[in-house]
Protein backbone atom coordinates (compact mmCIF):
# COMPACT_ATOMS: atom_id res chain seq x y z
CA UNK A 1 140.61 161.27 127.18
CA UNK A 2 141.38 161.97 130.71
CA UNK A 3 140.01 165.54 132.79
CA UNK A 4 143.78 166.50 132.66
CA UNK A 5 144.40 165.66 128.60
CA UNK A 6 140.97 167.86 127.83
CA UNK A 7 142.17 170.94 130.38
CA UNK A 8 145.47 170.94 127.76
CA UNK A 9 144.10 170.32 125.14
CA UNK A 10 140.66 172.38 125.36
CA UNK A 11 138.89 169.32 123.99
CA UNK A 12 135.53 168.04 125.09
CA UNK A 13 135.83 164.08 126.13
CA UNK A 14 134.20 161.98 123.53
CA UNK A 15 131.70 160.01 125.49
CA UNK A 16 132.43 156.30 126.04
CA UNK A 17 131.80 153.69 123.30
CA UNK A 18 129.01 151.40 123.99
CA UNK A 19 128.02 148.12 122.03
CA UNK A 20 124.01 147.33 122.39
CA UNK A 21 122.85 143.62 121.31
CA UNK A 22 120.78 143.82 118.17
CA UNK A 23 120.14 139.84 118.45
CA UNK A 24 116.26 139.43 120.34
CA UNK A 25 116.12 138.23 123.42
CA UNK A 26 114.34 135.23 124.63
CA UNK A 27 111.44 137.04 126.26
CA UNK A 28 111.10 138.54 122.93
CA UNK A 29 110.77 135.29 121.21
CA UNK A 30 108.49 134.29 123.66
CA UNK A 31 106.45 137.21 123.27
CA UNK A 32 105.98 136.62 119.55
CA UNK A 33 105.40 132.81 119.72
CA UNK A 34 103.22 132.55 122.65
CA UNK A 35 100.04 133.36 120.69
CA UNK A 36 101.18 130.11 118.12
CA UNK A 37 102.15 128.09 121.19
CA UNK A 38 99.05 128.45 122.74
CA UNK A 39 96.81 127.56 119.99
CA UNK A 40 98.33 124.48 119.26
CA UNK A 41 98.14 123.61 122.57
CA UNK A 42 94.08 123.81 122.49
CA UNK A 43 94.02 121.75 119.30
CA UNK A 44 96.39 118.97 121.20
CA UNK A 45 94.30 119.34 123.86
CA UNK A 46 91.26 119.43 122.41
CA UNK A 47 92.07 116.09 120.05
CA UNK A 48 92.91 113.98 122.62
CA UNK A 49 89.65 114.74 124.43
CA UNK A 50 87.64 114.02 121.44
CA UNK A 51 89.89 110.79 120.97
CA UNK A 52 89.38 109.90 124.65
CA UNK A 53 85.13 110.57 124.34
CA UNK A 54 85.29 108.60 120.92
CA UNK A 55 87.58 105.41 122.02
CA UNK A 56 84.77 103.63 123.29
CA UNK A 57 82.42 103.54 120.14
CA UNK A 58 82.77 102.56 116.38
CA UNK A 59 82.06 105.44 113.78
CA UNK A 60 82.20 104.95 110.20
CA UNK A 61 80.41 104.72 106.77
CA UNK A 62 79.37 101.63 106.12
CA UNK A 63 81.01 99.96 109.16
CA UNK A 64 78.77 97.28 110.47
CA UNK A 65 80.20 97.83 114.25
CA UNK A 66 78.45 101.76 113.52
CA UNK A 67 75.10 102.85 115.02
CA UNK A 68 75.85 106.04 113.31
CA UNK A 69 73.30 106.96 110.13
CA UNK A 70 75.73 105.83 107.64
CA UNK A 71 77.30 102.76 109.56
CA UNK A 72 75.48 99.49 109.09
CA UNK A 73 75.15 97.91 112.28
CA UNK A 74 71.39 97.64 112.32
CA UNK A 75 72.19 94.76 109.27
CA UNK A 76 74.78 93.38 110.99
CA UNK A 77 72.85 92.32 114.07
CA UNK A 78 69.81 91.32 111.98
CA UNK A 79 72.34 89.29 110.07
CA UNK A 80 73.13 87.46 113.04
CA UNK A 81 69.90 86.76 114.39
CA UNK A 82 69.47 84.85 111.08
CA UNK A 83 72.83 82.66 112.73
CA UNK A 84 75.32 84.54 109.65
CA UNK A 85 78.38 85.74 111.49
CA UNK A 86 79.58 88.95 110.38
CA UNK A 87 83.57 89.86 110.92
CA UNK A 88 85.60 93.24 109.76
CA UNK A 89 88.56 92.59 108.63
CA UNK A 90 91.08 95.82 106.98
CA UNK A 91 93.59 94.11 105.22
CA UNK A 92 93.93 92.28 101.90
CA UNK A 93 95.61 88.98 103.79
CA UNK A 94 92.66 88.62 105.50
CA UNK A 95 90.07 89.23 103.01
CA UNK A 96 91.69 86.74 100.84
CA UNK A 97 92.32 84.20 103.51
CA UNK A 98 88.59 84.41 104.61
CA UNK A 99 87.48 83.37 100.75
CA UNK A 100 85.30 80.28 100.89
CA UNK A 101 82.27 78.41 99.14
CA UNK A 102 80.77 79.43 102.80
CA UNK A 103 81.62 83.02 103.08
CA UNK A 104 80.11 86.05 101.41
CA UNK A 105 83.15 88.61 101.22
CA UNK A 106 81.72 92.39 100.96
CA UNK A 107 83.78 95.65 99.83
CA UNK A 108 82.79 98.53 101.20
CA UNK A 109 84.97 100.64 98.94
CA UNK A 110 86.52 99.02 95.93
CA UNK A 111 87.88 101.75 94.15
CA UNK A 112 90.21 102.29 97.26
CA UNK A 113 92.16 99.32 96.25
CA UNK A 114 95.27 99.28 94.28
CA UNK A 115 94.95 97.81 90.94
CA UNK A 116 97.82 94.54 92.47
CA UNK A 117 95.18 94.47 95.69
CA UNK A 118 92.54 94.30 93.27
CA UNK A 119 93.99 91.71 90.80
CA UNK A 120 95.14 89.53 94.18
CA UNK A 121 91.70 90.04 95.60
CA UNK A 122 89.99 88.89 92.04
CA UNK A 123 92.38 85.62 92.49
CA UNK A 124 91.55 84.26 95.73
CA UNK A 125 87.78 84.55 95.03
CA UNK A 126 87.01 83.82 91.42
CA UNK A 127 86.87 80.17 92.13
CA UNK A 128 86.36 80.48 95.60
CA UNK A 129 82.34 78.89 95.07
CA UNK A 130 81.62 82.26 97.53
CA UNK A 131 79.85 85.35 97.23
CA UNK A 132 81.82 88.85 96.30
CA UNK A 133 80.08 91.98 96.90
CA UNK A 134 81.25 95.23 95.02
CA UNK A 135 79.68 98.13 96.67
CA UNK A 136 78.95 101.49 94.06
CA UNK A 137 82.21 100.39 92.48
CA UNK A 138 83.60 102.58 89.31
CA UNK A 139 85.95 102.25 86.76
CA UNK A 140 88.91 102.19 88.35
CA UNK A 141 87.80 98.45 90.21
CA UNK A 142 85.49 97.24 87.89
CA UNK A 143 88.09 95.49 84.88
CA UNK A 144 89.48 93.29 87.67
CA UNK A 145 87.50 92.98 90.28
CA UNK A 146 84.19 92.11 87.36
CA UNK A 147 85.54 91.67 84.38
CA UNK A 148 82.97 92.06 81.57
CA UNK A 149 81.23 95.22 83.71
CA UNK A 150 82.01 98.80 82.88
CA UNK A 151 80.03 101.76 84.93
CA UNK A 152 77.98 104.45 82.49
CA UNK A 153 79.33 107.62 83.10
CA UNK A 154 75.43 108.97 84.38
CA UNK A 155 73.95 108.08 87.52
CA UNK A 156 70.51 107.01 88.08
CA UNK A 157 68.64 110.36 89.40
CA UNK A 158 65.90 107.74 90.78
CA UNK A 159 66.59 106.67 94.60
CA UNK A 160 64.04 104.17 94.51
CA UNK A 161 63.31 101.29 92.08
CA UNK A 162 61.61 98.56 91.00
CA UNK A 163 63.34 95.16 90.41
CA UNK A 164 62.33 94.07 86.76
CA UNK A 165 64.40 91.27 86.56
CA UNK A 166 63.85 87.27 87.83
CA UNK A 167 66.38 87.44 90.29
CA UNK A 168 64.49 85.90 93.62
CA UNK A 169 66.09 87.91 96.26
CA UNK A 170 65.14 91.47 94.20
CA UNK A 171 62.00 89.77 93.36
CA UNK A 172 61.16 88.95 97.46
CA UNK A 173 62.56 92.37 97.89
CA UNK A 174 60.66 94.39 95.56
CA UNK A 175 61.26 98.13 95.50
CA UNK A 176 64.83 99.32 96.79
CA UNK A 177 66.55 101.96 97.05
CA UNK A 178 69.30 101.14 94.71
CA UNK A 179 69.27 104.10 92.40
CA UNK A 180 73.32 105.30 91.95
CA UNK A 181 76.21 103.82 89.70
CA UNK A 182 74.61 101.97 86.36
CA UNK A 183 75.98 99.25 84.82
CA UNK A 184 76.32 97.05 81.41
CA UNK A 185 77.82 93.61 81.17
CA UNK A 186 78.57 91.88 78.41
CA UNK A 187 78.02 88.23 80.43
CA UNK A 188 74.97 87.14 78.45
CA UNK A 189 73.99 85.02 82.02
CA UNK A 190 74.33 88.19 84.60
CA UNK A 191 71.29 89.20 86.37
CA UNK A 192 70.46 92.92 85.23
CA UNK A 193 67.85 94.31 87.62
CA UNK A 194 66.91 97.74 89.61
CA UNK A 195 67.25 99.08 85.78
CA UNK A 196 66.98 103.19 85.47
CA UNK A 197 66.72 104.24 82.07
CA UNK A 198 67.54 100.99 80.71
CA UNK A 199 70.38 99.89 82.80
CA UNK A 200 71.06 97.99 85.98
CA UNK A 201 71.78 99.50 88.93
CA UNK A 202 72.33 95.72 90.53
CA UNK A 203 74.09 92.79 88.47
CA UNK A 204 75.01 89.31 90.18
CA UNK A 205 77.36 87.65 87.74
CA UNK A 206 77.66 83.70 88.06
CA UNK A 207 81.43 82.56 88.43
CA UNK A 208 82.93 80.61 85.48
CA UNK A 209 83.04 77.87 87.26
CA UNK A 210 81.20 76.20 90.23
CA UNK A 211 78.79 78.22 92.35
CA UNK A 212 80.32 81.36 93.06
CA UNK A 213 78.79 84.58 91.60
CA UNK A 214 80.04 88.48 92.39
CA UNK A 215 76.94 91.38 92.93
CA UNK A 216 78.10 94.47 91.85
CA UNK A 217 76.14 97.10 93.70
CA UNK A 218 75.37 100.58 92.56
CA UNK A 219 74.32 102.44 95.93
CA UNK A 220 75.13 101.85 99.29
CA UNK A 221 71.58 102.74 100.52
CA UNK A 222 70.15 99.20 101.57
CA UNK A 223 72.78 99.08 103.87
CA UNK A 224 73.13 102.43 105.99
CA UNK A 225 71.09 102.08 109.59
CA UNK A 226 68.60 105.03 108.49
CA UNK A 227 67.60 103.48 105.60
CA UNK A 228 67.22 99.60 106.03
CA UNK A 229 63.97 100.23 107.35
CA UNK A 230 62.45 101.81 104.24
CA UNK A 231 61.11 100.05 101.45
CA UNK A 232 62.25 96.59 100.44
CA UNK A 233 66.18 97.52 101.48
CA UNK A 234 65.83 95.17 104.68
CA UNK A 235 64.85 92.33 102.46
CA UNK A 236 67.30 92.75 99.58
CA UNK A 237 70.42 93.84 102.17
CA UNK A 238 69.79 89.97 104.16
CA UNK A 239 69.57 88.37 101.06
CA UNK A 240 72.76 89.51 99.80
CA UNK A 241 74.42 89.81 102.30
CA UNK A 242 72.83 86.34 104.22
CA UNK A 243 73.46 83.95 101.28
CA UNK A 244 76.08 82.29 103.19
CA UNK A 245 76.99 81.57 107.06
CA UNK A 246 79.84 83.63 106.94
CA UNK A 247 80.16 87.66 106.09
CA UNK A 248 83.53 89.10 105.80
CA UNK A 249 83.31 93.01 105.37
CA UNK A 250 86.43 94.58 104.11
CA UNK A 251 86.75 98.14 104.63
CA UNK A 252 90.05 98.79 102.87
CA UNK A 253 92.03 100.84 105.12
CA UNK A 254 95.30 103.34 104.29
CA UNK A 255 97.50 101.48 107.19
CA UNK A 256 97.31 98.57 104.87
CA UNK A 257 101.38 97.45 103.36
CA UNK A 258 99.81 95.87 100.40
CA UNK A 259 98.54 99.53 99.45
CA UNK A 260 102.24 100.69 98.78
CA UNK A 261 103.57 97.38 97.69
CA UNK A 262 104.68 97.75 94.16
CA UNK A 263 106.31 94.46 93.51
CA UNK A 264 108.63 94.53 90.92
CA UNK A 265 107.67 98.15 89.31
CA UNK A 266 109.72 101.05 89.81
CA UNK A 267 108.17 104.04 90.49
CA UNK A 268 108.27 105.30 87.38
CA UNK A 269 106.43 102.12 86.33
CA UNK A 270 103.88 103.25 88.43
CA UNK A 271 103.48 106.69 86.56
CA UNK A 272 101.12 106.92 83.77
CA UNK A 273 102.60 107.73 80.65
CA UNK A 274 100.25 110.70 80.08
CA UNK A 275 102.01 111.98 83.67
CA UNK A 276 105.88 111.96 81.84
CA UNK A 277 104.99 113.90 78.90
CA UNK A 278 102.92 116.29 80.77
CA UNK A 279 105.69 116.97 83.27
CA UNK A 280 108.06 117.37 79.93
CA UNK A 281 105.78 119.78 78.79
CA UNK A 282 105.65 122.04 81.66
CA UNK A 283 108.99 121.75 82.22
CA UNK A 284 109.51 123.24 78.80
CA UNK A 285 106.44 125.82 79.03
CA UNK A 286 108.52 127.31 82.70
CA UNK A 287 112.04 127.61 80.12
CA UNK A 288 110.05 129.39 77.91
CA UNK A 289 108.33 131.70 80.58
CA UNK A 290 111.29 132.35 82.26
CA UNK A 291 113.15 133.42 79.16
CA UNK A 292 110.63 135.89 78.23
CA UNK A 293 110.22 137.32 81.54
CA UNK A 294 114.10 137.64 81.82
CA UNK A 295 114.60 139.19 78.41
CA UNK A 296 115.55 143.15 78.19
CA UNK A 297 114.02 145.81 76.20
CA UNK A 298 116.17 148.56 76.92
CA UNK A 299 118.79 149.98 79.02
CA UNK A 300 117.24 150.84 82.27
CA UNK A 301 115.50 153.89 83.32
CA UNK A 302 116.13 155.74 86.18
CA UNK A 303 112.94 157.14 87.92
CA UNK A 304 112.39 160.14 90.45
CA UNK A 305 110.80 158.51 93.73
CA UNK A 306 107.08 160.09 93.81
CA UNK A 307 107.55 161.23 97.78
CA UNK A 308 110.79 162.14 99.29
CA UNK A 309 112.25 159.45 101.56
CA UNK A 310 114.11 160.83 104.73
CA UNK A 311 117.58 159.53 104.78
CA UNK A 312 117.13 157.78 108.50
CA UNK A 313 114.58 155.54 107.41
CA UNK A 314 116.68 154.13 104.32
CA UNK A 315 119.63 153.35 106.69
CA UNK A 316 116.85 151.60 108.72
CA UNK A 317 115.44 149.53 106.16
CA UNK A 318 118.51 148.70 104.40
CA UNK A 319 119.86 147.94 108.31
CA UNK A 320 116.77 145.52 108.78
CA UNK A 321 117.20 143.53 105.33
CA UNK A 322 121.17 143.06 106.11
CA UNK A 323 119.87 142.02 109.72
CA UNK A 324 117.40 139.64 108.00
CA UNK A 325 119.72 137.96 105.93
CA UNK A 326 122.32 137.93 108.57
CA UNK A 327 124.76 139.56 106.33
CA UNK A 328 127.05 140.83 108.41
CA UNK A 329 130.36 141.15 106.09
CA UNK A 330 128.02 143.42 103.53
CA UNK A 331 127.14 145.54 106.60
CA UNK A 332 130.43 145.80 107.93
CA UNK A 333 132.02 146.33 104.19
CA UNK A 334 129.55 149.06 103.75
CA UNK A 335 130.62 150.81 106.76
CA UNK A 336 134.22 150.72 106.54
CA UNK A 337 134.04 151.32 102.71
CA UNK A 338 132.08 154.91 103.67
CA UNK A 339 133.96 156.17 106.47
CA UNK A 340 136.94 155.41 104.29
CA UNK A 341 135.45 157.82 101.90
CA UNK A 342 134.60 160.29 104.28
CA UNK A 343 138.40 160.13 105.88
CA UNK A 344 139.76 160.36 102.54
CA UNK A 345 139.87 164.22 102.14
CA UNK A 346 140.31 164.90 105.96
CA UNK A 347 143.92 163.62 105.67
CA UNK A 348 144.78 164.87 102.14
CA UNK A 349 144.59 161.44 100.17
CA UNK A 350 142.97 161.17 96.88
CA UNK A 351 139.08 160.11 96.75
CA UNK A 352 140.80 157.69 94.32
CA UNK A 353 142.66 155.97 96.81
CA UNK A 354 140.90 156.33 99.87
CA UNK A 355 140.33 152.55 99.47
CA UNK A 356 143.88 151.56 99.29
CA UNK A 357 145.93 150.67 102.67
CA UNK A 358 148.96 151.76 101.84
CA UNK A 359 147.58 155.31 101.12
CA UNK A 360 144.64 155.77 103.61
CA UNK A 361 146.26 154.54 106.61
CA UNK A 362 150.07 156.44 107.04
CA UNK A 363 148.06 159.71 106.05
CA UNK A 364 145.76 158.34 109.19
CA UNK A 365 148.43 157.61 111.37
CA UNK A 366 150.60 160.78 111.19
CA UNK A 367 147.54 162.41 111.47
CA UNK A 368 146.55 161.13 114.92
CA UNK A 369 149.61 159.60 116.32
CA UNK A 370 148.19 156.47 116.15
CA UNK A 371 148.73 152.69 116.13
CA UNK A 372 148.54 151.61 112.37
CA UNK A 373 147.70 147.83 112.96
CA UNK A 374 144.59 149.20 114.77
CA UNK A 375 143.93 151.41 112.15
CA UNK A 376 144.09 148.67 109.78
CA UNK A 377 142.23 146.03 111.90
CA UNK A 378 139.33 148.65 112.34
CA UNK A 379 139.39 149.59 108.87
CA UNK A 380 139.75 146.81 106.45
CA UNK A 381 139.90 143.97 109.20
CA UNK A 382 137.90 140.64 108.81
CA UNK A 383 134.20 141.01 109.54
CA UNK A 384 132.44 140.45 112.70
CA UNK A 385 131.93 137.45 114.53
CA UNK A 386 128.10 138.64 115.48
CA UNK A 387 125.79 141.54 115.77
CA UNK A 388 127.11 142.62 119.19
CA UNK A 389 130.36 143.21 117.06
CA UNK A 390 129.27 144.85 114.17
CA UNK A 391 127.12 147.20 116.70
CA UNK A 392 130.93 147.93 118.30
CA UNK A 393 132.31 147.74 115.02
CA UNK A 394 130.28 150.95 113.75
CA UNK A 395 130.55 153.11 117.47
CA UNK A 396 134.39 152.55 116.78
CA UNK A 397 134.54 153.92 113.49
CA UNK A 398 132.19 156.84 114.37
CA UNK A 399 134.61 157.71 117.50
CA UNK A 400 137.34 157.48 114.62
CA UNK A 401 135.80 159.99 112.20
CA UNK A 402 134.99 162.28 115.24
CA UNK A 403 138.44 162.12 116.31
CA UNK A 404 139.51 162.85 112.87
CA UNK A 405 137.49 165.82 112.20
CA UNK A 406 138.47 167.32 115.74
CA UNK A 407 141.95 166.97 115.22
């Protein structure tokens, strides 16, 4: 209203409608995110530094380019003082290209190896007339990679042990530490020796043919750098390892295709079948849970709120969830559908139809003079575009209901 309109009118001037964002600013995003920001930054940071300190060396268990306690370089380099060569190689192609009456192939993890990289593994060396070395392998690698060898379920609590068998190299060797994985075979001509309790804890197994054999190993001791040096493990790692001028150590490695190449199976093929019906049994058990949770006792219960809530903070909370879910419409509905209500009775229409156009708005209109597409636009219009409209939207239908109620 203008100075002149309230001097006639004796009217106060309703104070200007203003719209204020509710949508966060950037430097209030930034505000919450820096502390995230900033410690990922560190960790990039601080990897790339380790990265950068590490490039230059070779860590690992059981990597014969480590120095560290559990790499095996110290046998390496003895290895080639004797003239064996020793080369790492982290793929099956190149473990199975490398098989050869002159090469000893060692793998440092067989259980690693898919059961198809095991059975192509077991086919490039069983007649090979070389040497495979299985180190601490368990059931999982055994029934291809040795066939005839299963692993007892207890390990040997001794560390150290004595040979008791005829096989020269443990004999030269004597005590080693050995003690892990034990092992039966059912090959009448294996080697059982290291025993603990009874069973081997080292088995060579002659090849079928020609002069090849496999030595299944049950620890991993004789070959780490901090203990070659302590009892016979020196002896017994060059003899195993030295039986032939070439050593190929294959650390299986994730980066490996062959891992994830299924051939032919699908993946269900790849499931066990134990995995199908146990997924067919949860998925039943969750039907069943979620039909008892969901089932009704009773009609429900309405309960008296233990403290009294003050109506402000309601409107807040409820104004936060809609703002959450970015439900705008529901907001906006809500509004309208209460100042409706409240208008209602002002302007002599029913509560019953306070929601209907054709009622609400001529009683509106002849009320205040007003335009009656406004009315309706502002009233049961579409909802808004954003937040800085829906803020508008509710100063615009406060001004209306003051207008109302003045007039």
């Amino acid at each position: 209203m203008t100075t002149e309109a309230t001097e006639a009118t004796g009217k106060p001037e309703a104070p200007p409608l203003t719209s204020t964002s509710a949508s966060p600013t950037a430097r209030q995003l930034w505000t919450r995110a820096r502390g995230v920001v900033l410690a990922l930054v560190i960790l990039l940071v601080a990897a790339i530094a380790i990265a950068a300190i590490r490039s230059g060396a070779q860590h690992g268990r059981l990597d014969p380019r480590s120095a560290d306690p559990y790499g095996s370089r110290a046998v390496a380099e003895l290895l080639a003082d004797r003239g064996v060569s020793t080369r790492v190689v982290t793929t099956l192609d190149e473990a199975r290209a490398a098989a050869g009456s002159d090469t000893t192939i060692l793998i440092a993890a067989p259980d690693l190896l898919t059961k198809r990289q095991q059975t192509l593994l077991h086919t490039a060396t069983e007649n090979s007339d070389g040497r495979t070395i299985l180190i601490s392998p368990g059931s999982p690698s055994l029934g291809t990679l040795a066939p005839g060898v299963t692993a007892d379920p207890a390990v040997s609590f001794d560390s150290t042990l004595s040979p008791g068998c005829s096989l020269p190299a443990a004999a030269r060797a004597g005590s080693a530490d050995t003690g892990g994985v034990r092992y039966t075979a059912t090959n009448i001509d294996a080697d059982a020796c290291y025993l603990s309790d009874g069973l081997p804890t080292l088995l060579r197994i002659p090849a079928t043919s020609g002069s090849g054999d496999t030595v299944v190993l049950g620890a991993p001791d004789i070959l780490y750098n901090d203990r070659l040096d302590e009892q016979g493990n020196a002896s017994l790692a060059l003899q195993l390892l030295g039986s032939r001028s070439h050593l190929v150590w294959y650390l299986p490695s994730l980066s490996d295709t062959s891992a994830t190449d299924a051939g032919d199976q699908s993946f269900f093929d790849l499931l066990p079948s134990g995995w199908l019906w146990g997924t067919l049994q949860l998925f039943i058990a969750a039907a069943l849970a979620a039909l008892w949770r969901a089932r009704r006792l009773g009609p429900l219960v309405p309960e008296r709120l233990p403290v009294a809530i003050r109506a402000s903070e309601t409107v807040e909370g409820r104004a936060r969830l809609y703002r959450k879910a970015n439900a705008r419409d529901r907001a906006a509905a809500a509004l309208r559908s209460t100042t409706r209500t409240r208008l209602a009775p002002l302007v002599g229409v029913p509560p019953a139809q306070a929601h209907a156009p054709e009622a609400l708005l001529p009683a509106l209109s002849a009320h205040l003079q007003g335009d009656g597409q406004a009315l309706h636009n502002l009233l049961f219009g579409p909802p808004p575009r954003d937040d800085a409209a829906l803020v508008s939207l509710a100063d615009q239908l406060d001004a209306l209901e003051r207008e109302v109620r003045r007039s």
